[in-house]
C-alpha atoms as a PDB file:
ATOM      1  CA  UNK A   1     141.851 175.752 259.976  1.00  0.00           C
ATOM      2  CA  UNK A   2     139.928 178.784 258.597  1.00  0.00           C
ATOM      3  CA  UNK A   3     139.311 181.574 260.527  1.00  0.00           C
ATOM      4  CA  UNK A   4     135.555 181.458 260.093  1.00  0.00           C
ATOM      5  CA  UNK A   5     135.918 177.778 261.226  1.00  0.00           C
ATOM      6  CA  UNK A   6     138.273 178.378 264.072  1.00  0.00           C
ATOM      7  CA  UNK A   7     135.520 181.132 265.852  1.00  0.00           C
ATOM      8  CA  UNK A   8     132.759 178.513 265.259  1.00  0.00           C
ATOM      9  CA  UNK A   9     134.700 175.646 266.826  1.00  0.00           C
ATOM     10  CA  UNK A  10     136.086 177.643 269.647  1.00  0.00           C
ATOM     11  CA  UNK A  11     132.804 178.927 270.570  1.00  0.00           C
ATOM     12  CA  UNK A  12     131.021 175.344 270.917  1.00  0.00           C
ATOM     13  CA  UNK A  13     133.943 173.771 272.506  1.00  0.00           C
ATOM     14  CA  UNK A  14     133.992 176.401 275.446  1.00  0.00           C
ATOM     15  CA  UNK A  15     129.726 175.562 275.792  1.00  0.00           C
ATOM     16  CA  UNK A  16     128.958 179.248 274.308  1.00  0.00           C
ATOM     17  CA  UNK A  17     126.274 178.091 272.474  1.00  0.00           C
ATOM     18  CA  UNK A  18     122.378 179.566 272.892  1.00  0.00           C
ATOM     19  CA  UNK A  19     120.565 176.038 273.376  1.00  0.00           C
ATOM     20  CA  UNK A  20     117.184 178.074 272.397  1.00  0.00           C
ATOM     21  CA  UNK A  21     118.377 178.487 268.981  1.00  0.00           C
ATOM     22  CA  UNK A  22     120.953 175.644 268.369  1.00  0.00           C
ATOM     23  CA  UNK A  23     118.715 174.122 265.846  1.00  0.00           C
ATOM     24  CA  UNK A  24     119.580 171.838 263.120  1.00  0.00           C
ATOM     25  CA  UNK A  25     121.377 174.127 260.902  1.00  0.00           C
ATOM     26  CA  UNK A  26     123.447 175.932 263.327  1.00  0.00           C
ATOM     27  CA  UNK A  27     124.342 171.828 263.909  1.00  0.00           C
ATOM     28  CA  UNK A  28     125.426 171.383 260.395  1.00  0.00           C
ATOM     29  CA  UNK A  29     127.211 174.496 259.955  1.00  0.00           C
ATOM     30  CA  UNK A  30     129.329 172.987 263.297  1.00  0.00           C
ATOM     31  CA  UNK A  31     129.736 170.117 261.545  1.00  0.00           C
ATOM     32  CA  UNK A  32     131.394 171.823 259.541  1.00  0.00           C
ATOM     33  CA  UNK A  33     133.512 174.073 261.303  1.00  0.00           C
ATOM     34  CA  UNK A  34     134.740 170.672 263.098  1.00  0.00           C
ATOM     35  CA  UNK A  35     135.348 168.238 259.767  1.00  0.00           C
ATOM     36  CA  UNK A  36     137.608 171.428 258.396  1.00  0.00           C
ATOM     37  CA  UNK A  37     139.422 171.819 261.629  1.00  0.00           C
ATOM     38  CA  UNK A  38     140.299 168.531 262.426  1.00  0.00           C
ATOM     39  CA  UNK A  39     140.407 164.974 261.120  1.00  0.00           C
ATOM     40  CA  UNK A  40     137.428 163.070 261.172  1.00  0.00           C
ATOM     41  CA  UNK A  41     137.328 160.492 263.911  1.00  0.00           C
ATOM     42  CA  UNK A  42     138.326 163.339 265.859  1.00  0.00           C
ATOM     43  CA  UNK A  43     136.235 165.769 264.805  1.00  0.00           C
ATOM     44  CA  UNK A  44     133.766 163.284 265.184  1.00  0.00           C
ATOM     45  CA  UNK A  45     134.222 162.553 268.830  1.00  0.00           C
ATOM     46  CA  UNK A  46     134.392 166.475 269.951  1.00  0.00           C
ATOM     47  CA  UNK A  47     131.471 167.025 268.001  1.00  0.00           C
ATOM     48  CA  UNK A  48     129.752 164.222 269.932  1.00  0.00           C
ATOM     49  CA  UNK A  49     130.874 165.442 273.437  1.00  0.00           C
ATOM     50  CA  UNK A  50     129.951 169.036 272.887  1.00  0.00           C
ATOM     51  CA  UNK A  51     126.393 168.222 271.794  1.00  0.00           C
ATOM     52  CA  UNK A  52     126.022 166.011 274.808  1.00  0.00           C
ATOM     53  CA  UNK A  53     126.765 168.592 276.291  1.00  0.00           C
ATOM     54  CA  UNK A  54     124.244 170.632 274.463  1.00  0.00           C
ATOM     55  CA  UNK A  55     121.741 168.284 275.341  1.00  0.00           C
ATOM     56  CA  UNK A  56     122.624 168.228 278.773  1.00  0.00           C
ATOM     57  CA  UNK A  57     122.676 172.255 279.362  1.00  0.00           C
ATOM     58  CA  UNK A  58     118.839 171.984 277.247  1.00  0.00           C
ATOM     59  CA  UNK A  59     117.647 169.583 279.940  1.00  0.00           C
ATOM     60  CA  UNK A  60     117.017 166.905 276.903  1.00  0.00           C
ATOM     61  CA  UNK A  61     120.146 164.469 277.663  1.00  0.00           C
ATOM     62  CA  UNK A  62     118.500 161.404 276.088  1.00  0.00           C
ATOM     63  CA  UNK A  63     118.067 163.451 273.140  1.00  0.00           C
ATOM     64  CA  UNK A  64     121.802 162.939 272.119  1.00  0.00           C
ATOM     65  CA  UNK A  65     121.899 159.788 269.428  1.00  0.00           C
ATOM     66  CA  UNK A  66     125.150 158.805 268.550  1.00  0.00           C
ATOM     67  CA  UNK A  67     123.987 157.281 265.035  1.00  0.00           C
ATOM     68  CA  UNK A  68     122.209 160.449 263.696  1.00  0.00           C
ATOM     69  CA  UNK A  69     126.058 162.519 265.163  1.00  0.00           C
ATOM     70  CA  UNK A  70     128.200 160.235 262.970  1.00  0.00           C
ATOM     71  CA  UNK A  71     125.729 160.050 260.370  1.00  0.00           C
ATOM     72  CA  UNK A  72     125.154 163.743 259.978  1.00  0.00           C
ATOM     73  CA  UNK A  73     129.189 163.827 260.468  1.00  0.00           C
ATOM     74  CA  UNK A  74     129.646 161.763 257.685  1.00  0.00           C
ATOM     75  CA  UNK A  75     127.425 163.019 255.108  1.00  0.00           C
ATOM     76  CA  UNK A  76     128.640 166.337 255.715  1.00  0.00           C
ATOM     77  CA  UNK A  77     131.969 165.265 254.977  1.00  0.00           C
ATOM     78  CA  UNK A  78     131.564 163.449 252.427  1.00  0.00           C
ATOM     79  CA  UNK A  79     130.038 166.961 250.957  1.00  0.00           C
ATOM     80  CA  UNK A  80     133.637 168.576 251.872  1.00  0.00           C
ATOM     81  CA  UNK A  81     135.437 165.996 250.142  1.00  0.00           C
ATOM     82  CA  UNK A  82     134.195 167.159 246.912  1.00  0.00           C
ATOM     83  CA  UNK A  83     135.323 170.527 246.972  1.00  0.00           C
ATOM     84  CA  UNK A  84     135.612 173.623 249.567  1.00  0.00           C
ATOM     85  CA  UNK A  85     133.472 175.700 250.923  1.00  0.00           C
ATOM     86  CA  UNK A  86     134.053 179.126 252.338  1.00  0.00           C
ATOM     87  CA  UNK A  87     131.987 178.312 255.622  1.00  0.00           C
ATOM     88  CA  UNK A  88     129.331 175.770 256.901  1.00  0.00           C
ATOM     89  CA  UNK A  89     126.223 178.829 255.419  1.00  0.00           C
ATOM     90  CA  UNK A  90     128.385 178.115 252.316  1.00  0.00           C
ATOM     91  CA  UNK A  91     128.100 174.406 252.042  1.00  0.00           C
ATOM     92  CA  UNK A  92     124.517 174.624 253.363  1.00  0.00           C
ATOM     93  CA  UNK A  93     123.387 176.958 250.433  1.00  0.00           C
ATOM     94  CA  UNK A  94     125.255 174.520 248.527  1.00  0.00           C
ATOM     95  CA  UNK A  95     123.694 171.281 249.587  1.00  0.00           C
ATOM     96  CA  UNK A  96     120.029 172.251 250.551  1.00  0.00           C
ATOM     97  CA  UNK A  97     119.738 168.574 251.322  1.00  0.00           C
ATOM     98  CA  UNK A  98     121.488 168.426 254.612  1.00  0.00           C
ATOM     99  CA  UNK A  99     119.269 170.720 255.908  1.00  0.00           C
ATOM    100  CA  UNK A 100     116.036 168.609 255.028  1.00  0.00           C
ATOM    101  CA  UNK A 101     115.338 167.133 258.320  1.00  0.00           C
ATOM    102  CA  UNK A 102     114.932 163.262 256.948  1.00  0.00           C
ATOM    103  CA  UNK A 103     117.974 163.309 255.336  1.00  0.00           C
ATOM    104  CA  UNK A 104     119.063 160.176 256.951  1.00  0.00           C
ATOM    105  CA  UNK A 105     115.741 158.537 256.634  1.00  0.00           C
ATOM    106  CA  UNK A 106     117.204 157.236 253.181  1.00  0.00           C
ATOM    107  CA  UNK A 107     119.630 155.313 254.904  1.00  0.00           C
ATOM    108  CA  UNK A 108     117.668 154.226 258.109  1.00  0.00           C
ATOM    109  CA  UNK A 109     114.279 153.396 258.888  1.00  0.00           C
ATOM    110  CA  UNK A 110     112.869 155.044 262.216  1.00  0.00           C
ATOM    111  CA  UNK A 111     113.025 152.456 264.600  1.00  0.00           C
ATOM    112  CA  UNK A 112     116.531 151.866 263.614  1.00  0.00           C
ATOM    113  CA  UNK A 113     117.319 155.449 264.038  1.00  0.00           C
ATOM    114  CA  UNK A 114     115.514 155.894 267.219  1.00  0.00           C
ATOM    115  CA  UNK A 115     116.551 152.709 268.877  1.00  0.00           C
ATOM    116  CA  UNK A 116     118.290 152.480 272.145  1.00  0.00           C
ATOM    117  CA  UNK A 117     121.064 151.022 270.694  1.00  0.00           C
ATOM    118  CA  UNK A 118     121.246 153.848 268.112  1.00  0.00           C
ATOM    119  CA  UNK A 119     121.315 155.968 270.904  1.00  0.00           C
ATOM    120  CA  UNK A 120     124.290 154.987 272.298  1.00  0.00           C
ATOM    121  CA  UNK A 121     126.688 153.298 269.208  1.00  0.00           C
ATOM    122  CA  UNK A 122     126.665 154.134 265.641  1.00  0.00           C
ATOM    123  CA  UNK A 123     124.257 151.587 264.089  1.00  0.00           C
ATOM    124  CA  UNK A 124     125.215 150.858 260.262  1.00  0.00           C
ATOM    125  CA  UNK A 125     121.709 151.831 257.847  1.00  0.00           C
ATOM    126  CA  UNK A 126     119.106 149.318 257.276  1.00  0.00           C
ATOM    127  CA  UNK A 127     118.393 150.268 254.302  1.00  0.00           C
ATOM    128  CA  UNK A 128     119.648 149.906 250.856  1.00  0.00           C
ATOM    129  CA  UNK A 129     121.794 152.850 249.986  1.00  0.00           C
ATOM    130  CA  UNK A 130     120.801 155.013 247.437  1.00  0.00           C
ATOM    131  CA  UNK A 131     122.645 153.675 243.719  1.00  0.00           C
ATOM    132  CA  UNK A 132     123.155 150.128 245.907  1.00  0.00           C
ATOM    133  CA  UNK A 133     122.624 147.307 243.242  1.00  0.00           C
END
């Protein structure tokens, strides 16, 4: 684990995080910090339970949507896979596309995003994926 990944990760999983400006970015560049320090599935599932967390401490609990987590997870490590980054600002200048806030959109439609059921298990995409014959 990287040092720059290590503070980032230590910080979220003690709940130091500033809910007023833990916007979509500072989730990415998490994302990050998480997929380098651990494997994925597990990575995955502290990621999850820290921003339910988030969500909690922000007053917006039903906010949290498992899909859009292990989407977002996913996509960000399938960015890592390719080749390293220094830090999550790194991969984020990068891939300017993870930051584009209907990313997933070309995978899911909205209701399948915003469904209950996405809300509480990963839903596969509805949609073709992009390069899909």
């Amino acid at each position: 684990m990287s040092s720059r990944a290590q503070r980032v990760v230590e910080r979220f999983e003690a709940g130091d995080v500033d809910v007023s400006t833990f916007d979509h970015r500072a989730h990415v560049i998490t994302g990050w910090a998480m997929l380098e320090s651990y494997p994925f599935l597990e990575a995955v599932t502290r990621f999850a339970r820290g921003l339910e967390s988030v969500a909690s401490a922000a007053g917006d609990a039903e906010k949290f949507n498992t899909t859009i987590t292990v989407a977002f997870m996913a996509l960000i490590w399938e960015r890592m896979a390719g080749e390293p980054y220094v830090d999550g600002d790194d991969l984020c200048a990068r891939n300017p596309d993870v930051l584009e806030s209907g990313i997933l959109g070309r995978y899911y439609s909205r209701g399948a995003l915003w469904s209950e059921a996405s809300r509480a298990a990963f839903v596969l995409p509805d949609r073709p994926l992009p390069g899909a014959a």
